[in-house]
Protein backbone atom coordinates (compact mmCIF):
# COMPACT_ATOMS: atom_id res chain seq x y z
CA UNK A 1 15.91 -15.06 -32.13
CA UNK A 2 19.01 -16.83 -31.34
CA UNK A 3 18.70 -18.83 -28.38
CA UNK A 4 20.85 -17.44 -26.19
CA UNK A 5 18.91 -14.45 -25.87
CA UNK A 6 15.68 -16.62 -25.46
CA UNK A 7 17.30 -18.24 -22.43
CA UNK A 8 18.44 -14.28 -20.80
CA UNK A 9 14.87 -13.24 -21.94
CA UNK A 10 13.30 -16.09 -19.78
CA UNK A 11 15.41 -15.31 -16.80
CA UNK A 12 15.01 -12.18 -16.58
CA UNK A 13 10.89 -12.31 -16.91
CA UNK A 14 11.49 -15.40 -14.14
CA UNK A 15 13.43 -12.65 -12.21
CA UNK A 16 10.75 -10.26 -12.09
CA UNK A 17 8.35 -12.31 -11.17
CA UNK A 18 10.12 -13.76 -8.10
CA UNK A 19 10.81 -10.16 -7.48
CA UNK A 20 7.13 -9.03 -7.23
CA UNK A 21 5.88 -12.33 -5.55
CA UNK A 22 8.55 -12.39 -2.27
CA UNK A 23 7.96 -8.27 -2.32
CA UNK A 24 8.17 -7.77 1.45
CA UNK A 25 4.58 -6.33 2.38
CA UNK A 26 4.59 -3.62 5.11
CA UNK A 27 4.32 -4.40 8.29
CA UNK A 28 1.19 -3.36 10.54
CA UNK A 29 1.30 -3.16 14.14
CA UNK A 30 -0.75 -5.06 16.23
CA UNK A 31 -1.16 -4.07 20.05
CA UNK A 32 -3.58 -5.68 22.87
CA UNK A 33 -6.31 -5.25 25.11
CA UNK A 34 -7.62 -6.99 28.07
CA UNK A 35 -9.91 -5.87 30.61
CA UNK A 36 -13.77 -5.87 31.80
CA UNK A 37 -16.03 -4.22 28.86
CA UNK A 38 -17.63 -1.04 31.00
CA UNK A 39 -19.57 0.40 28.58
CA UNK A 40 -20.64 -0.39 24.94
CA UNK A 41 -21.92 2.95 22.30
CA UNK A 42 -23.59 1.98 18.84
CA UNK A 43 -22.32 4.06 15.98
CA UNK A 44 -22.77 4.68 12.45
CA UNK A 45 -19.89 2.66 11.56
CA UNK A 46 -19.93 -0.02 14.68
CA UNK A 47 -20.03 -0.05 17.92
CA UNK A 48 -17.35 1.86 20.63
CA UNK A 49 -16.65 -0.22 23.41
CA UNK A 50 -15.22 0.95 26.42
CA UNK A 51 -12.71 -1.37 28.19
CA UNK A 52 -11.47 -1.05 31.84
CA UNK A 53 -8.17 -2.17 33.35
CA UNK A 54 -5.59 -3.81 33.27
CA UNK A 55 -5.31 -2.96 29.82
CA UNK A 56 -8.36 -0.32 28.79
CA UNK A 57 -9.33 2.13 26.58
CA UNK A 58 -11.71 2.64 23.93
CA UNK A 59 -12.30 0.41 20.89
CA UNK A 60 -14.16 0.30 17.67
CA UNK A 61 -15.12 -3.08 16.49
CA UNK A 62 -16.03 -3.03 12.79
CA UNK A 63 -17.43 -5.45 10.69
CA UNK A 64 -14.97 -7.64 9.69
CA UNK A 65 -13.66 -8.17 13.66
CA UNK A 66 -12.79 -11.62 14.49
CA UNK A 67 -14.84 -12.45 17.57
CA UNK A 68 -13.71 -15.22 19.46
CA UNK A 69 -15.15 -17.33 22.84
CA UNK A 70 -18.76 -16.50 24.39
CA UNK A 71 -19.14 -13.33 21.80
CA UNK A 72 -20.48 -11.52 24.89
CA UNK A 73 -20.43 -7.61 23.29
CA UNK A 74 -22.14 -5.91 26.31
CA UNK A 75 -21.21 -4.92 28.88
CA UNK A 76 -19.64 -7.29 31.97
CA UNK A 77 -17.70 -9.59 30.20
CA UNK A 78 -14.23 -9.75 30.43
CA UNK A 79 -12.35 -9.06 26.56
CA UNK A 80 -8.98 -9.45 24.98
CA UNK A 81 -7.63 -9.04 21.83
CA UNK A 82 -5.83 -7.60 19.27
CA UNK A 83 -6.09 -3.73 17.91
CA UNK A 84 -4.53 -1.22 15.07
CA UNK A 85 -4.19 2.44 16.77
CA UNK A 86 -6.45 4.82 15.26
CA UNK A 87 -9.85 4.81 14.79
CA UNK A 88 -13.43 6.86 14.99
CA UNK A 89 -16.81 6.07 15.97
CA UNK A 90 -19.36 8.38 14.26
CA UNK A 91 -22.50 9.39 15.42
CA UNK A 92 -25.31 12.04 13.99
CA UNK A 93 -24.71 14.34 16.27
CA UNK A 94 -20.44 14.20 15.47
CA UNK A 95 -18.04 11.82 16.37
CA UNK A 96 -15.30 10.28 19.66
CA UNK A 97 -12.29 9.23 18.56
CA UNK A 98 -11.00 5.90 19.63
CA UNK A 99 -7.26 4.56 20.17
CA UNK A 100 -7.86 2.08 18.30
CA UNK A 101 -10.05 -0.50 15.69
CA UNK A 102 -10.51 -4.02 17.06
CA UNK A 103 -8.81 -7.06 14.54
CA UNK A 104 -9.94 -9.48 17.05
CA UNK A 105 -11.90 -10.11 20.53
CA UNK A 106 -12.63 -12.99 22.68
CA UNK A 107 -15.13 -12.15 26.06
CA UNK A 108 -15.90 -14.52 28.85
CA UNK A 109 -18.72 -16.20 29.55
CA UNK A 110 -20.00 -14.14 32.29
């Protein structure tokens, strides 16, 4: 192989492998939530906790959730953190849908 083309045929496997390593990745969303946990359900697949204002809803937290601070998961405790929309806590007897799946929480002490 002459070695001109041995030179091009190096740069252009170095070329695609720069191209798949800087790749961008997509981006996910990542919303927050802050507020005094009301009221905490065990499901199949975690638990569904229920958080009041300023910034409430309901929540799953997974396995695989940060958790930050006190790890108070009951209910009192003030929360914040970080979410993904979506998300469903099942039960046996069906299922309540949540807005969204917990990345990461911190409570308060008390």
């Amino acid at each position: 192989m002459p070695r001109s083309k041995k030179i091009f045929s190096w740069l252009l496997l170095g070329l695609i492998i720069l191209l798949f390593i800087s790749w961008p990745k997509p981006a996910r969303a990542v919303l927050g939530f802050g507020g005094r946990i009301t009221n905490v359900t065990i499901c199949l697949n975690g638990m569904l906790f229920a958080i009041g204002p300023p910034v409430g809803g309901l929540f799953m937290y997974v396995p695989g959730t940060l958790t930050f601070a006190y790890a108070q998961l009951r209910p009192g405790p003030w929360a914040l953190g970080g979410f993904t929309p979506g998300g469903v806590c099942i039960l046996p007897f069906g299922s309540i849908p949540a807005l969204g799946t917990m990345i990461m929480i911190g409570t308060s002490l008390f």
